[in-house]
Structure formats: C-alpha cells, structure tokens
PDB file of N, CA and C in Angstrom:
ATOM      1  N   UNK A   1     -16.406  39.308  -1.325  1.00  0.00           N
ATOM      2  CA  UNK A   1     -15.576  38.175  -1.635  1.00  0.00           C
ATOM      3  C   UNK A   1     -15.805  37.817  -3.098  1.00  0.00           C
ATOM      4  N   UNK A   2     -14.697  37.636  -4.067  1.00  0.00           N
ATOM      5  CA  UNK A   2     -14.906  37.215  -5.460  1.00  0.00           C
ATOM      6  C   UNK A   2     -14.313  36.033  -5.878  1.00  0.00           C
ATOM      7  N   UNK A   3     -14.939  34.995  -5.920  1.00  0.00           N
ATOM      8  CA  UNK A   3     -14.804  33.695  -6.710  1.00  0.00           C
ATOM      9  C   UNK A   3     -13.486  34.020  -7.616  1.00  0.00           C
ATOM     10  N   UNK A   4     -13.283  34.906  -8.515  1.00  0.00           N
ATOM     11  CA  UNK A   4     -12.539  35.045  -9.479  1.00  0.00           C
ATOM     12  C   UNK A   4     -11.129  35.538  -8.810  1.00  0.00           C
ATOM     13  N   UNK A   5     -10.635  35.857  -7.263  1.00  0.00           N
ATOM     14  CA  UNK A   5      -9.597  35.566  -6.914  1.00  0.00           C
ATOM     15  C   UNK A   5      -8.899  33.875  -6.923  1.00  0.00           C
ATOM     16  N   UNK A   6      -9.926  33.331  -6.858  1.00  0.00           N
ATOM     17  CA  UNK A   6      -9.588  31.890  -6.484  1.00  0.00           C
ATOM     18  C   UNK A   6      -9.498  30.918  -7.996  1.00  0.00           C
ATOM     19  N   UNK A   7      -9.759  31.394  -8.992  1.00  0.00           N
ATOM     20  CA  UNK A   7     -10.216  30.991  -9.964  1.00  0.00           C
ATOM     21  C   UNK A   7      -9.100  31.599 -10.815  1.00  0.00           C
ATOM     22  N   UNK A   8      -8.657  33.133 -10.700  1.00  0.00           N
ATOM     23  CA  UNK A   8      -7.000  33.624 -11.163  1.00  0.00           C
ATOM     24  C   UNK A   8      -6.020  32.922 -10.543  1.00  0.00           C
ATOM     25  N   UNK A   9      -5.736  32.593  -8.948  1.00  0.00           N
ATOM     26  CA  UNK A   9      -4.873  31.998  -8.386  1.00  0.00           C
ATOM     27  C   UNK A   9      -5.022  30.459  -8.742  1.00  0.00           C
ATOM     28  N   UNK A  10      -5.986  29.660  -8.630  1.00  0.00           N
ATOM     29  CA  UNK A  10      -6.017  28.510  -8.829  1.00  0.00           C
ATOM     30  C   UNK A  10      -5.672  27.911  -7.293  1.00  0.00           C
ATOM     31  N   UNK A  11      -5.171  28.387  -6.581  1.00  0.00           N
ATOM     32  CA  UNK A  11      -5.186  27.930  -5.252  1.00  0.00           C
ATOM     33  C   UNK A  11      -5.931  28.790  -4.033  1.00  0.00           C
ATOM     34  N   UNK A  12      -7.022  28.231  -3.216  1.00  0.00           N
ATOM     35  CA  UNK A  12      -7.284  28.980  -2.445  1.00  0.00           C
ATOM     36  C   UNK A  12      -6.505  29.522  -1.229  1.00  0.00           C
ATOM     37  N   UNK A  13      -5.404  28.829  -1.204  1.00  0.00           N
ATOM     38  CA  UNK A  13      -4.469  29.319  -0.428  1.00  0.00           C
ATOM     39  C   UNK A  13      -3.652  30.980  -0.020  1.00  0.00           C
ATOM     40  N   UNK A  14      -3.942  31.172  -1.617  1.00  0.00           N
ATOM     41  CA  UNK A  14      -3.597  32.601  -2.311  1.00  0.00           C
ATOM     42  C   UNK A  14      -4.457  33.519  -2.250  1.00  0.00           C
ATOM     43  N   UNK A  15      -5.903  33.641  -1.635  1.00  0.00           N
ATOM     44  CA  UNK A  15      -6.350  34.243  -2.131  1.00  0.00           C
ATOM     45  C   UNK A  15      -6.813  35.355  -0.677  1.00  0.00           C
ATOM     46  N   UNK A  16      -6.942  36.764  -1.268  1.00  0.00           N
ATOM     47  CA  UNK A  16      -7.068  37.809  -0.075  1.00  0.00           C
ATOM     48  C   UNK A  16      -7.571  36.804   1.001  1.00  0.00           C
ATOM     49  N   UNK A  17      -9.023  36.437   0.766  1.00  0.00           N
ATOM     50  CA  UNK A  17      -9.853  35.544   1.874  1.00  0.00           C
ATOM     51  C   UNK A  17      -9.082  34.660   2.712  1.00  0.00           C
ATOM     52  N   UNK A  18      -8.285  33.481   2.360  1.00  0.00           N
ATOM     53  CA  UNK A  18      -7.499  33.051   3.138  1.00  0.00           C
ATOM     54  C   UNK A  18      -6.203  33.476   3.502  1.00  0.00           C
ATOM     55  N   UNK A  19      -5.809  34.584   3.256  1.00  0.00           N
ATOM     56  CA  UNK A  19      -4.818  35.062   3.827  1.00  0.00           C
ATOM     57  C   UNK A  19      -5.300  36.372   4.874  1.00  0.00           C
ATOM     58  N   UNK A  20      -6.323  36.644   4.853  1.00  0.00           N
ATOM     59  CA  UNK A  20      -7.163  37.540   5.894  1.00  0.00           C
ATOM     60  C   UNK A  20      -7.135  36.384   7.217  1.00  0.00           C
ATOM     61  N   UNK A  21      -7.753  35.131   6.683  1.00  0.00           N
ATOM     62  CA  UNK A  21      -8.402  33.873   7.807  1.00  0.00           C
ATOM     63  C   UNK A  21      -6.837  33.702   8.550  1.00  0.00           C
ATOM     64  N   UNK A  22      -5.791  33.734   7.686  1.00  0.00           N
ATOM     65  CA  UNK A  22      -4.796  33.341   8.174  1.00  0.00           C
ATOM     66  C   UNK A  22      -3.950  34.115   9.362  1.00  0.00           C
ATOM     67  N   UNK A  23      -4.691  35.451   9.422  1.00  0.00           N
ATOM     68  CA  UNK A  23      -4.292  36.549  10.136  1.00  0.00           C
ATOM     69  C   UNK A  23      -5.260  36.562  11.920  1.00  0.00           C
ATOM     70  N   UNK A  24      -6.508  36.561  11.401  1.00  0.00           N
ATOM     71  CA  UNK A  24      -7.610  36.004  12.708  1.00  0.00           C
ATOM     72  C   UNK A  24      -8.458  34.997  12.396  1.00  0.00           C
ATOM     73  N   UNK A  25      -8.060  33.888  11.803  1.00  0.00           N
ATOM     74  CA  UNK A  25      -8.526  32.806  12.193  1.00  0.00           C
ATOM     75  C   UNK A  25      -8.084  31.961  12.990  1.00  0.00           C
ATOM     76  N   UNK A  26      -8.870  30.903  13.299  1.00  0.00           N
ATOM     77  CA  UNK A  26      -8.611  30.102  14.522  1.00  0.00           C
ATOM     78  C   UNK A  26      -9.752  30.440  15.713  1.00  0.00           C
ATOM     79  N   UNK A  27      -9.704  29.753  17.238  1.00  0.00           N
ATOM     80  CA  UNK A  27     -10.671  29.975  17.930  1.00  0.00           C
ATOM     81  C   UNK A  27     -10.901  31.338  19.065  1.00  0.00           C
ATOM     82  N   UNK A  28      -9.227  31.559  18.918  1.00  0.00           N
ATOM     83  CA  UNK A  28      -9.393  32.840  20.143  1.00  0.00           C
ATOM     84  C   UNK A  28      -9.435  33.871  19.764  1.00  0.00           C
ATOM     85  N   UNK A  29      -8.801  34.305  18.263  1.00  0.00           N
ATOM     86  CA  UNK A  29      -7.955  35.575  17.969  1.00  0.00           C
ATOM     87  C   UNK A  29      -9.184  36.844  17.726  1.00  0.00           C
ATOM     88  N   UNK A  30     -10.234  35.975  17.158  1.00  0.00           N
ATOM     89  CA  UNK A  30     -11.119  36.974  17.249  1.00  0.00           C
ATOM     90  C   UNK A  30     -11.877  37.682  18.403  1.00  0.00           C
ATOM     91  N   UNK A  31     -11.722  36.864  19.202  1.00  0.00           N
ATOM     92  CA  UNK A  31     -12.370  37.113  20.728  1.00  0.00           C
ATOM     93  C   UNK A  31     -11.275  37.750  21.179  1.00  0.00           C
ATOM     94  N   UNK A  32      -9.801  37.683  21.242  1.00  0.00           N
ATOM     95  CA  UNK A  32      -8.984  38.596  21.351  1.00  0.00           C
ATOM     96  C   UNK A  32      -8.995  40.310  21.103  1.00  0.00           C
ATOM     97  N   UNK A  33      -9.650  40.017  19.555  1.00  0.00           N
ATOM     98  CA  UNK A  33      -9.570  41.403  19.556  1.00  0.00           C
ATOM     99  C   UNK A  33     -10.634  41.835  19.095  1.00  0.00           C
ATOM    100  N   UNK A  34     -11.683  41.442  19.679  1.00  0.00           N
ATOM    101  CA  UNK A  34     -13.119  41.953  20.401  1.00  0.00           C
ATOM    102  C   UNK A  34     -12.608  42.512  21.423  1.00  0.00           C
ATOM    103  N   UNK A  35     -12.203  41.823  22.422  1.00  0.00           N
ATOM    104  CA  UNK A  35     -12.261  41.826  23.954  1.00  0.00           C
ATOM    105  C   UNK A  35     -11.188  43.951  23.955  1.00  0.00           C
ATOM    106  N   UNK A  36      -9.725  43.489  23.187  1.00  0.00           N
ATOM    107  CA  UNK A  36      -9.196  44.816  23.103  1.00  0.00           C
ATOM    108  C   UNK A  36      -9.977  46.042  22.296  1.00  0.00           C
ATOM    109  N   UNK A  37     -10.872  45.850  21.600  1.00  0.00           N
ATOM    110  CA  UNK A  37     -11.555  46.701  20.698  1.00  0.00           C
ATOM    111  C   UNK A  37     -12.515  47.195  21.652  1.00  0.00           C
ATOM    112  N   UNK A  38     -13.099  46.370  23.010  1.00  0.00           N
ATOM    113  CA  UNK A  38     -13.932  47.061  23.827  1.00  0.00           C
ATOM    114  C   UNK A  38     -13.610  47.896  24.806  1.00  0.00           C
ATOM    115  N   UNK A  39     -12.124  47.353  24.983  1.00  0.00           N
ATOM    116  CA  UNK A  39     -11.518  48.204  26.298  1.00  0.00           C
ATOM    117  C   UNK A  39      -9.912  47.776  26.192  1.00  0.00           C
ATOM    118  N   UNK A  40      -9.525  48.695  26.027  1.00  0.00           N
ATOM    119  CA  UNK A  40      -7.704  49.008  25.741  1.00  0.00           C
ATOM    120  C   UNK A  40      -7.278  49.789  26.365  1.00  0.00           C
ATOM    121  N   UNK A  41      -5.930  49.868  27.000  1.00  0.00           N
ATOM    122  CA  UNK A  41      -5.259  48.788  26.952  1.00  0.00           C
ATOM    123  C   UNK A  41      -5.400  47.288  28.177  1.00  0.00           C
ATOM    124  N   UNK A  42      -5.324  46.344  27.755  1.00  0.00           N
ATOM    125  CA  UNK A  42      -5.460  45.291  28.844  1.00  0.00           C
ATOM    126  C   UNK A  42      -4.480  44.858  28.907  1.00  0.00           C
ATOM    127  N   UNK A  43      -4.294  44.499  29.886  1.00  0.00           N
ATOM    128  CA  UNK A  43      -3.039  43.520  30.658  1.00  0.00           C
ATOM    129  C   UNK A  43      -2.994  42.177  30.695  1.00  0.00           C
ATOM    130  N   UNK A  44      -2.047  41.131  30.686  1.00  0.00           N
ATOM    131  CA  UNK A  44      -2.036  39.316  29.544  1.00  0.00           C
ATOM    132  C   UNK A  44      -3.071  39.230  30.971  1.00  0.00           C
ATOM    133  N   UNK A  45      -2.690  39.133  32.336  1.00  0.00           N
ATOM    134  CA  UNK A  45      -4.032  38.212  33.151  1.00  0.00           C
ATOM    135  C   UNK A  45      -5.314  38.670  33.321  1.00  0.00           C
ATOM    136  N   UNK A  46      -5.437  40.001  32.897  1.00  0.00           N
ATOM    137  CA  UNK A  46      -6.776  40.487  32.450  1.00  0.00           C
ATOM    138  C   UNK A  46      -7.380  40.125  31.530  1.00  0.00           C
ATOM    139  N   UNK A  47      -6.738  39.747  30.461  1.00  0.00           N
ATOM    140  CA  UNK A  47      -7.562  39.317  29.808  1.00  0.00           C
ATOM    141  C   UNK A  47      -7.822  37.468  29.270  1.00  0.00           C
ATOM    142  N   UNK A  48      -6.962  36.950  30.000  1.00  0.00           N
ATOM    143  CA  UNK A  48      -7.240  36.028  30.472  1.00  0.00           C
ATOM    144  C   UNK A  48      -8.106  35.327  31.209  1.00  0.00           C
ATOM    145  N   UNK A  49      -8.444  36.395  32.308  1.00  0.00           N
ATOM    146  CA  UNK A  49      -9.565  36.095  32.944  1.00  0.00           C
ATOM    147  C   UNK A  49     -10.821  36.429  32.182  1.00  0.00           C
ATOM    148  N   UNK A  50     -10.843  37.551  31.755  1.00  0.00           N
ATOM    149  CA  UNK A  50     -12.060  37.610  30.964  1.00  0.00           C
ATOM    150  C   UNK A  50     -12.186  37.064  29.604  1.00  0.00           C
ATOM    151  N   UNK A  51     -11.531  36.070  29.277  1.00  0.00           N
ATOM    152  CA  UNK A  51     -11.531  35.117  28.088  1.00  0.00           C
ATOM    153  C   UNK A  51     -11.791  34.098  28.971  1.00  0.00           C
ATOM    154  N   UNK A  52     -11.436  33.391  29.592  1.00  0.00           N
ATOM    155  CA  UNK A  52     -11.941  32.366  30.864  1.00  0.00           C
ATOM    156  C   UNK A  52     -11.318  30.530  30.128  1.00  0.00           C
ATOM    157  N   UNK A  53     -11.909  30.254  29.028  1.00  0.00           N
ATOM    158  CA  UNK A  53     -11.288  29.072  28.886  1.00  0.00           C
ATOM    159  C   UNK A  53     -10.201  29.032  28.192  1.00  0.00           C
ATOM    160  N   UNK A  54      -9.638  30.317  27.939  1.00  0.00           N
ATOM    161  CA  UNK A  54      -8.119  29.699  26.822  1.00  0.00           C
ATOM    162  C   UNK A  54      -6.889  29.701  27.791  1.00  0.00           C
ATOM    163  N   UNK A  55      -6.368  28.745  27.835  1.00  0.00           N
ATOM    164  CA  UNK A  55      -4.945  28.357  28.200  1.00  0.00           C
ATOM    165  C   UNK A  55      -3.725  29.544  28.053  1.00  0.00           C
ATOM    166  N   UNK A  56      -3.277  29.763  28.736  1.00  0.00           N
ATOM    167  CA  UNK A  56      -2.148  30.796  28.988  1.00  0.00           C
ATOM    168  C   UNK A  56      -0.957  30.399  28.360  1.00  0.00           C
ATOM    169  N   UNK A  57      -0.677  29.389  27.743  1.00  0.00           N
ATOM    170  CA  UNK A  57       0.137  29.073  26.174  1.00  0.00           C
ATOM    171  C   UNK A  57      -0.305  29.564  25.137  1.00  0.00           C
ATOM    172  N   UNK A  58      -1.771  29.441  25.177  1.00  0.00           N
ATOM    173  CA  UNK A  58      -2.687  29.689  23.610  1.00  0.00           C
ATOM    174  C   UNK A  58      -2.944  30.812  23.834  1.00  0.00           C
ATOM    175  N   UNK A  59      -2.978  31.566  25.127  1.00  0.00           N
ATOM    176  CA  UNK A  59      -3.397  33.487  25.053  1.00  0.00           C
ATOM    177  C   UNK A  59      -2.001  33.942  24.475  1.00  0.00           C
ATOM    178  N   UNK A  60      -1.069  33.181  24.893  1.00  0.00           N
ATOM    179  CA  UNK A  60       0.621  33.930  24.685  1.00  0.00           C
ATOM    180  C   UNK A  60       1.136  33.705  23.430  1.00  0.00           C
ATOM    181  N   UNK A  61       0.691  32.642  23.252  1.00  0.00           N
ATOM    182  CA  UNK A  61       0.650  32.425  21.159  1.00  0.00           C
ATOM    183  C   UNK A  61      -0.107  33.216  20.341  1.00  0.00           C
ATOM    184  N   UNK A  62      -1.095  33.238  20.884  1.00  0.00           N
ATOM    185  CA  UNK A  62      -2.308  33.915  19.909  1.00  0.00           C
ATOM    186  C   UNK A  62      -2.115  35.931  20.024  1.00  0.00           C
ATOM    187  N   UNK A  63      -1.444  36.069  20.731  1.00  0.00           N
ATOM    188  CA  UNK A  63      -0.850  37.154  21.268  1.00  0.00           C
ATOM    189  C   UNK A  63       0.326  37.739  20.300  1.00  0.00           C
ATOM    190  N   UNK A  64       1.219  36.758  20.465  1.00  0.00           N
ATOM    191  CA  UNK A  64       2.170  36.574  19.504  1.00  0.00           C
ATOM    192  C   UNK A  64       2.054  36.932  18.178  1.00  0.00           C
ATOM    193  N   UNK A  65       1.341  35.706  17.689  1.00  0.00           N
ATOM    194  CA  UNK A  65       1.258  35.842  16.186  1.00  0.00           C
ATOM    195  C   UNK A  65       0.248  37.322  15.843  1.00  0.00           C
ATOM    196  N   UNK A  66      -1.160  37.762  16.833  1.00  0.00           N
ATOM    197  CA  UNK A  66      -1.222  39.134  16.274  1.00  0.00           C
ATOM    198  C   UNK A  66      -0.613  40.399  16.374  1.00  0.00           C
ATOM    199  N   UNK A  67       0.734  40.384  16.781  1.00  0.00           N
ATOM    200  CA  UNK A  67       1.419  40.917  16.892  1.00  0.00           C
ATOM    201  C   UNK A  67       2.341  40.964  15.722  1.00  0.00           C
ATOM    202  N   UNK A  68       2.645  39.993  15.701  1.00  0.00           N
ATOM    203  CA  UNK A  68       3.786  39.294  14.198  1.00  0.00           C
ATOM    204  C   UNK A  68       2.681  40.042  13.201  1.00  0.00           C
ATOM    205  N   UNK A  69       1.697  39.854  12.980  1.00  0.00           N
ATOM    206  CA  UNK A  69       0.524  40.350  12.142  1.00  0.00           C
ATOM    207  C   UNK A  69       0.287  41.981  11.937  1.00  0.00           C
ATOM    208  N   UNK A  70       1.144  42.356  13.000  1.00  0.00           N
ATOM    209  CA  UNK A  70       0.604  44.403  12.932  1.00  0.00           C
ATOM    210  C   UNK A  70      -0.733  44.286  13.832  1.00  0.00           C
ATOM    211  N   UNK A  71      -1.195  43.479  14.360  1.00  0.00           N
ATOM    212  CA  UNK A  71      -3.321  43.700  14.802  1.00  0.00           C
ATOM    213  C   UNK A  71      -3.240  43.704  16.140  1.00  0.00           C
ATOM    214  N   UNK A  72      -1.691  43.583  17.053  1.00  0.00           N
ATOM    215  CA  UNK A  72      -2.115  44.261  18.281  1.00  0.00           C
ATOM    216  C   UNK A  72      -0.441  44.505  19.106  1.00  0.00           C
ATOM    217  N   UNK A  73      -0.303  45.257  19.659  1.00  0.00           N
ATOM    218  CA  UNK A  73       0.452  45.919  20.228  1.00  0.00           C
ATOM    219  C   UNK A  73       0.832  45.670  21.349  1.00  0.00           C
ATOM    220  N   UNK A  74       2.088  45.710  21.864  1.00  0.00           N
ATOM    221  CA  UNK A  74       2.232  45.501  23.107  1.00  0.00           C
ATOM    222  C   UNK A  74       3.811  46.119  23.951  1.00  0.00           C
ATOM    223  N   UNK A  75       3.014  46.731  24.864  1.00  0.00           N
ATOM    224  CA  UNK A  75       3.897  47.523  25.768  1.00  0.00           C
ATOM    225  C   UNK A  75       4.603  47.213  26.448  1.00  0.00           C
ATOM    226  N   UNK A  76       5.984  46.859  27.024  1.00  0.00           N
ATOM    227  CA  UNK A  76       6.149  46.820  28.433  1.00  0.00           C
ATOM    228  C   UNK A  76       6.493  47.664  29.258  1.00  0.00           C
ATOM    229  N   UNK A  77       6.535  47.810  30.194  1.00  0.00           N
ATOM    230  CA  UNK A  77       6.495  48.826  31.166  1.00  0.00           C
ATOM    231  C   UNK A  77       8.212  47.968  32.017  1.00  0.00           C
ATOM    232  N   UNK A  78       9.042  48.605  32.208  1.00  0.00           N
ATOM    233  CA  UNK A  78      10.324  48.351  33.560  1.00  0.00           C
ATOM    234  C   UNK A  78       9.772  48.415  34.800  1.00  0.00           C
ATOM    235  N   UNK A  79       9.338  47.807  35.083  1.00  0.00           N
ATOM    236  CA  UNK A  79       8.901  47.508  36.636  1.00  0.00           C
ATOM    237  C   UNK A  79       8.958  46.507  37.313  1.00  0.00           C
ATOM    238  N   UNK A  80       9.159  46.521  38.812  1.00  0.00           N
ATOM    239  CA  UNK A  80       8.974  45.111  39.184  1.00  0.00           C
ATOM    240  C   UNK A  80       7.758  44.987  40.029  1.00  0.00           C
ATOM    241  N   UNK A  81       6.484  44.223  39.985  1.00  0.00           N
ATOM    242  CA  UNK A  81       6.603  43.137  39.243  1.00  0.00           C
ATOM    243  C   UNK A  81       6.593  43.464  37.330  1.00  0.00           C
ATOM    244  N   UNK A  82       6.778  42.758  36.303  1.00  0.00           N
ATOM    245  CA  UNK A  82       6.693  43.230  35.298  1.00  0.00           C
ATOM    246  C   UNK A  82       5.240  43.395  34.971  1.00  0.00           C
ATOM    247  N   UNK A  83       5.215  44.752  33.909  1.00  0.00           N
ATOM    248  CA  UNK A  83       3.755  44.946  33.149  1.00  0.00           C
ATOM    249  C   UNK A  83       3.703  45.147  31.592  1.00  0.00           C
ATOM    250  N   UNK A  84       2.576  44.311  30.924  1.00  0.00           N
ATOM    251  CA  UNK A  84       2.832  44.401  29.914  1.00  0.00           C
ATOM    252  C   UNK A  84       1.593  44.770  29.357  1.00  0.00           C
ATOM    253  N   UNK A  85       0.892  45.657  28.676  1.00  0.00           N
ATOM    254  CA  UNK A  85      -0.327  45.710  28.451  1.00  0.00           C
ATOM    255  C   UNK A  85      -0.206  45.466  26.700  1.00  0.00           C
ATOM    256  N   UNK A  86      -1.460  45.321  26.247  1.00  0.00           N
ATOM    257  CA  UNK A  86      -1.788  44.845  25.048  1.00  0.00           C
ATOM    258  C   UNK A  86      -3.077  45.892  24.236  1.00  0.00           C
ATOM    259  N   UNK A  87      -2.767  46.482  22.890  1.00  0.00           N
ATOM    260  CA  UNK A  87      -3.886  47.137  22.466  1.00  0.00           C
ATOM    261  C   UNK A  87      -4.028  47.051  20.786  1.00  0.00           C
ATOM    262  N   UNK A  88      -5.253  47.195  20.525  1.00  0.00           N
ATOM    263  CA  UNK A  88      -4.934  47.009  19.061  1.00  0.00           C
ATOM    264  C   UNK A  88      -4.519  48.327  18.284  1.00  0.00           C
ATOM    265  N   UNK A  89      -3.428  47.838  17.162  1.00  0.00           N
ATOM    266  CA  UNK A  89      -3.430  49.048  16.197  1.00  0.00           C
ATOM    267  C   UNK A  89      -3.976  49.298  14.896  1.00  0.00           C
ATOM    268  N   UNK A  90      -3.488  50.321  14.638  1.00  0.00           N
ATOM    269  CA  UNK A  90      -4.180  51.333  13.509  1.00  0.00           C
ATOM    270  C   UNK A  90      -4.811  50.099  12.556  1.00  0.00           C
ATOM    271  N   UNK A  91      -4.117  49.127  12.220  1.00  0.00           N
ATOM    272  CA  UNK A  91      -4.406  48.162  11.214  1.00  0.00           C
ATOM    273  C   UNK A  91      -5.880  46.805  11.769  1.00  0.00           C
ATOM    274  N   UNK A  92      -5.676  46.875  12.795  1.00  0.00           N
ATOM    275  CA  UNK A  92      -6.797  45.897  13.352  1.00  0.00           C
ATOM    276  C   UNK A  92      -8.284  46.854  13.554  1.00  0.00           C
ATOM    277  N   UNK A  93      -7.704  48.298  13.787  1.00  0.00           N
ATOM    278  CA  UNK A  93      -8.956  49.261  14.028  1.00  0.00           C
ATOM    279  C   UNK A  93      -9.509  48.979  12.655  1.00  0.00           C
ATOM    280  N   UNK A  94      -8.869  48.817  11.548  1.00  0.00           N
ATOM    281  CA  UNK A  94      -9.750  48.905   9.844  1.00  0.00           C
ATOM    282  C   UNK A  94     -10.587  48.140  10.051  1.00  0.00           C
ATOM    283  N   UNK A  95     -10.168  47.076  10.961  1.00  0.00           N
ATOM    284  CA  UNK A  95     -11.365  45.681  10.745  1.00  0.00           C
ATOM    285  C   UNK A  95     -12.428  45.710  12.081  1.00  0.00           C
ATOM    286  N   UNK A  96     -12.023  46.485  12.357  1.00  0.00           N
ATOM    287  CA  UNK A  96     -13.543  46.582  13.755  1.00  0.00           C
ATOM    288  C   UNK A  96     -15.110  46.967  13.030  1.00  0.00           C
ATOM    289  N   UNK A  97     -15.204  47.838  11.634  1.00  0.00           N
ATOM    290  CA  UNK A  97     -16.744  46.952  11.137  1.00  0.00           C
ATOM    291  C   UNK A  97     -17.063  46.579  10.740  1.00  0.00           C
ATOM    292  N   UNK A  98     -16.546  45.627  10.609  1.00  0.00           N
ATOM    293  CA  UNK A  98     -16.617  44.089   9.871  1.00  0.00           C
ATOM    294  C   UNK A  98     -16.555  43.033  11.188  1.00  0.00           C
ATOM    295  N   UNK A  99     -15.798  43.306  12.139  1.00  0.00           N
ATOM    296  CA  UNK A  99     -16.140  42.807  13.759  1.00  0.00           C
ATOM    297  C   UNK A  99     -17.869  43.314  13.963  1.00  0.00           C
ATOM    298  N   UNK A 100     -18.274  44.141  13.448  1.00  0.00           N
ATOM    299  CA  UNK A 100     -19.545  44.952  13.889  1.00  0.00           C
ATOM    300  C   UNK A 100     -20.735  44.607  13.007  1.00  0.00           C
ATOM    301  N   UNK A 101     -20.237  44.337  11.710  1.00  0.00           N
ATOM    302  CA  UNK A 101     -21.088  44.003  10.874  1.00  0.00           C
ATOM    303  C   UNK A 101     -21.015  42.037  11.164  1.00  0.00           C
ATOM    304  N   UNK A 102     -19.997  41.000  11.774  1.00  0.00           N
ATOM    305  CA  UNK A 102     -20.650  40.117  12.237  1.00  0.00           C
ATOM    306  C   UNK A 102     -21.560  39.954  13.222  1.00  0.00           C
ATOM    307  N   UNK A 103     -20.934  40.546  14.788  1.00  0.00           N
ATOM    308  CA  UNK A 103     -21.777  41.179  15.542  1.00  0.00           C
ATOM    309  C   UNK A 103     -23.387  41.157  15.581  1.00  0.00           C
ATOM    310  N   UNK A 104     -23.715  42.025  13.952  1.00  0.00           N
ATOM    311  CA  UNK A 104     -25.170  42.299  14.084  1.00  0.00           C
ATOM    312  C   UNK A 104     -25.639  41.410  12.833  1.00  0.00           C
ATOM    313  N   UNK A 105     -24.989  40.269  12.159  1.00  0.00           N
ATOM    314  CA  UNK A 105     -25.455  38.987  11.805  1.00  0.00           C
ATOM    315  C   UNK A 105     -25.537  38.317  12.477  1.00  0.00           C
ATOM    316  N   UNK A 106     -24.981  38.060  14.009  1.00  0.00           N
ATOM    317  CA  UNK A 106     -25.263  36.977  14.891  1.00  0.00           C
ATOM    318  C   UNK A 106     -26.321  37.085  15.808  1.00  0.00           C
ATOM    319  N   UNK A 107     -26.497  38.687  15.700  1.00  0.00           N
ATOM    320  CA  UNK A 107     -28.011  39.391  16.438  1.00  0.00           C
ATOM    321  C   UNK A 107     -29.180  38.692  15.786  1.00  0.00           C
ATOM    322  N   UNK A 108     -29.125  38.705  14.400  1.00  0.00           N
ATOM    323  CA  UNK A 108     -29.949  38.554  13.678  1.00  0.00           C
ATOM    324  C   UNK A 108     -30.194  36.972  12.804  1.00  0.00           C
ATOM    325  N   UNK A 109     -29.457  36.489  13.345  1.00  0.00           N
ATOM    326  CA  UNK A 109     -29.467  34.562  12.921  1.00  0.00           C
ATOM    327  C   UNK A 109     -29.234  34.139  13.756  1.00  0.00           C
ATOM    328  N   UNK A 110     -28.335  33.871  14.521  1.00  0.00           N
ATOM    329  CA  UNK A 110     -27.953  32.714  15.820  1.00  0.00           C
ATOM    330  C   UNK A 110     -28.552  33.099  17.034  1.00  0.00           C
ATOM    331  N   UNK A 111     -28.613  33.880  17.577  1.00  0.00           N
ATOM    332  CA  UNK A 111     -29.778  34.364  18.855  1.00  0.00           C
ATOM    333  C   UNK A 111     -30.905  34.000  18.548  1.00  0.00           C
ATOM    334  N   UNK A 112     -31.556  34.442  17.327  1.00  0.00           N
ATOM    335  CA  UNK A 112     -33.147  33.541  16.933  1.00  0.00           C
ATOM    336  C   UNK A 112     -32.775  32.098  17.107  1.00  0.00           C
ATOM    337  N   UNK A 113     -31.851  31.609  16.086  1.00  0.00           N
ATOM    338  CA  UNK A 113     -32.271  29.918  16.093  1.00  0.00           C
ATOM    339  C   UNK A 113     -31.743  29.727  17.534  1.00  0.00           C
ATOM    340  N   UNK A 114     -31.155  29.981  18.603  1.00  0.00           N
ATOM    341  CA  UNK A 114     -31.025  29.591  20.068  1.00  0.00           C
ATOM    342  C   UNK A 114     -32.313  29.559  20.645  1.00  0.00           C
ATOM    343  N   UNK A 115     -32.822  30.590  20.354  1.00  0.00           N
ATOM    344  CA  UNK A 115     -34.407  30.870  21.209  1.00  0.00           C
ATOM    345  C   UNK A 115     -35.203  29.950  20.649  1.00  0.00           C
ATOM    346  N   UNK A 116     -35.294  29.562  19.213  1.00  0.00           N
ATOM    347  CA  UNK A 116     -36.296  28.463  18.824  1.00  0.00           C
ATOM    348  C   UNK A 116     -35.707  27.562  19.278  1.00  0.00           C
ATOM    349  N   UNK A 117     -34.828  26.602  19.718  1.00  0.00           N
ATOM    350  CA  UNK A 117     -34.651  25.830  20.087  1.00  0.00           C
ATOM    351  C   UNK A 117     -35.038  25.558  21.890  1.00  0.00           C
TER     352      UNK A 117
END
C-alpha cells in the first residue's frame, strides 16, 4: 500500500486501496468468498446455512454485487425445482493469497490475544 496514491489523488476515495475495499468490503463478502474458495461450486441455501447469521436479502445482495464485480459466478441450471450454484472466478482466484496471507495474520495476532484473555 503507498501513501503516495492518496497524496497524487488527493482523495482517498480514488485510490487502488479503496476501490479494492469497495469490491470486498463490508461484513459478509469476504466470508463469501472464503466459504467458495474452500469448496465450489455451492448452492444460495448452502451457503447460507453455512454462513448461519446473514439474512437471505444480504446473501442475495452481497451475491449480486460480487458478481457485478467479476469475483463470483453464477450458474443456473433449467430445472424444476430451480438451481443455481455460485463459484468464484479467474479474477477473485488472484486474491485468494492475500485471503491466505490474512488467514495466517489472524493465526498469529488474534488467536493469541483471545487466549490471553
């Protein structure tokens, strides 16, 4: 991350960093595509259930917009009942180690300070 994007733009609004945040930030999207990065393709009440507290407006939004984004994919299948599965693409795979490299900062800071506490 370089200070001197924000400092050429003059707005942080502009700058790679918040326009990355603007892509998976927020509270689910990253757990979204954890959850598809571990096991693809999943289906919307699959992974619903295994997300457990987000609201089935906010899975179908958050769905949405990484989609609108290129970072995840989605199939439907003609069937009745309908099926729609969900997976990430080529463009969300770039960012899985950097998913990996937080991962093993949270191994290594927030699991300790839990245990001292």
């Amino acid at each position: 991350m370089s200070m001197n994007d924000y400092k050429e733009k003059g707005n942080i609004l502009e700058t790679p960093f918040a326009q990355t945040l603007s892509v998976i930030g927020g509270k689910w999207k990253m757990l979204i595509l954890y959850l598809l990065a571990e096991e693809q393709p999943v289906r919307f009440n699959e992974m619903k259930r295994q997300i457990g507290m987000i609201t089935f407006k906010t899975l179908s939004s958050s769905l949405k917009e990484l989609e609108a984004d290129g970072m995840v994919s989605r199939r439907e299948y003609s069937q009745i009942p309908p099926k729609v599965e969900y997976s990430l693409t080529e463009k969300a795979h770039t960012l899985m180690p950097i998913m990996e490299q937080l991962c093993e900062w949270g191994k290594q800071n927030v699991q300790k300070e839990n245990v001292e506490l």
